[in-house]
Protein backbone atom coordinates (compact mmCIF):
# COMPACT_ATOMS: atom_id res chain seq x y z
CA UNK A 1 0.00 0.00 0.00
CA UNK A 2 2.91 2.52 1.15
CA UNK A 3 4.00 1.61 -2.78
CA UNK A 4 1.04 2.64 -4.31
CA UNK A 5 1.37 6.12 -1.95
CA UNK A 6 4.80 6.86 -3.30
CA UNK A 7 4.32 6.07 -6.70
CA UNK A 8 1.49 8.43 -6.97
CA UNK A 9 2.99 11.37 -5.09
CA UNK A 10 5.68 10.26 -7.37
CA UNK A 11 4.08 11.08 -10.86
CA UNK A 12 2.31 14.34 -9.32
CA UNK A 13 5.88 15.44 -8.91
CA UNK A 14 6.99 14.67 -12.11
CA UNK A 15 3.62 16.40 -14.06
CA UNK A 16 3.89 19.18 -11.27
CA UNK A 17 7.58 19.78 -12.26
CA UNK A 18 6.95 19.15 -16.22
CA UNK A 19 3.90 21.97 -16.19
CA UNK A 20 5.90 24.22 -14.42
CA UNK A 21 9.21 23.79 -16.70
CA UNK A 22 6.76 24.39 -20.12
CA UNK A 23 5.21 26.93 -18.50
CA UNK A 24 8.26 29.00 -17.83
CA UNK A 25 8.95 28.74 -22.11
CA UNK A 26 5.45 30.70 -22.39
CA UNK A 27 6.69 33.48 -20.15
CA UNK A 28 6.34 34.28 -16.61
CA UNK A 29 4.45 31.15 -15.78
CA UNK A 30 1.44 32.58 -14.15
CA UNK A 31 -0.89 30.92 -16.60
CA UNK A 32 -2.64 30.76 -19.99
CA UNK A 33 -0.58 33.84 -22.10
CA UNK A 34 -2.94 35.71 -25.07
CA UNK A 35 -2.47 35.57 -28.87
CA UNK A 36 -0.01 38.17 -30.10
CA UNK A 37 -1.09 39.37 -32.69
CA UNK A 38 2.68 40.32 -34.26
CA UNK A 39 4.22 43.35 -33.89
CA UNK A 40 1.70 45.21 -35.59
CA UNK A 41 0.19 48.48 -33.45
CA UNK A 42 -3.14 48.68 -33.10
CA UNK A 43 -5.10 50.68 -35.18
CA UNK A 44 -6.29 54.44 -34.58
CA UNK A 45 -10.35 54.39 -33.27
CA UNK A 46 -12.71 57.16 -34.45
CA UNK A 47 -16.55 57.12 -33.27
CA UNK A 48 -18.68 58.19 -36.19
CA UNK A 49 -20.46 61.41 -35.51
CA UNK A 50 -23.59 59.96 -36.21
CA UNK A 51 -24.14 56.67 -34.52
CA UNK A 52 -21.23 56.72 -32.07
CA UNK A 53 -20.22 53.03 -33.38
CA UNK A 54 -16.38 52.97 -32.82
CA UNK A 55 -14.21 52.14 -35.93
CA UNK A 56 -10.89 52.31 -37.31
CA UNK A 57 -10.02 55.31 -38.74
CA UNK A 58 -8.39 53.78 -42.32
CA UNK A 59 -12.06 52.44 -42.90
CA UNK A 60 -13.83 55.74 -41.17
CA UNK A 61 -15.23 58.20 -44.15
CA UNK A 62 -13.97 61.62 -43.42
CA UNK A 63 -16.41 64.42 -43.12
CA UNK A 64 -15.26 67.29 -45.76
CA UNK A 65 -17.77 69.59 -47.45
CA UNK A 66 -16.34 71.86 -45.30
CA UNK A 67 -16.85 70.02 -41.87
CA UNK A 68 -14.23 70.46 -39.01
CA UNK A 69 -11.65 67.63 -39.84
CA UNK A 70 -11.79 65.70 -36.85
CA UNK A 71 -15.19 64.57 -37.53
CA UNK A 72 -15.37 60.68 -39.19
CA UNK A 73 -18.31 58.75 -39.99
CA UNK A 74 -19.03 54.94 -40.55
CA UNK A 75 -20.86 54.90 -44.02
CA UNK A 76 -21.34 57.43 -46.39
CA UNK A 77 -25.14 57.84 -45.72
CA UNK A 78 -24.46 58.98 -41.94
CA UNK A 79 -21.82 61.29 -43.54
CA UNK A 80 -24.56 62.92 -45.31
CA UNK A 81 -26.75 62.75 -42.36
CA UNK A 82 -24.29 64.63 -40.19
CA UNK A 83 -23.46 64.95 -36.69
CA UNK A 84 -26.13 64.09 -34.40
């Protein structure tokens, strides 16, 4: 019985130790890491002046016809709407 006892404290050692040696590859070890995404930056969020939805700004339409340039809009029909 004392067998059976040592062997399995045994092999929870062994997994314990294995987890914690793979783990320390990942990073700091403290769990799970996230997807990087590269070493791209994120991208630049504008709210469209219309709806408020959040977008990036290389697929935002900018206002023009004389608007002030900081305004951005989501489609071309709120840009034609205007600001709220």
């Amino acid at each position: 019985m004392s067998r059976v006892i040592i062997l399995v404290a045994a092999v929870l050692v062994f997994f314990w130790l294995l987890r914690r040696a793979l783990g320390s590859r990942k990073g700091d070890g403290s769990g799970p890491q996230a997807p990087k995404a590269g070493n791209a930056p994120a991208p630049d969020l504008v709210s469209c002046a219309q709806c408020g939805v959040h977008l990036p700004k290389n697929e935002a339409v900018a206002a023009g016809d004389g608007r002030p340039a900081g305004e951005f809009y989501c489609c071309e029909e709120h840009r034609r709407l205007g600001p709220r």
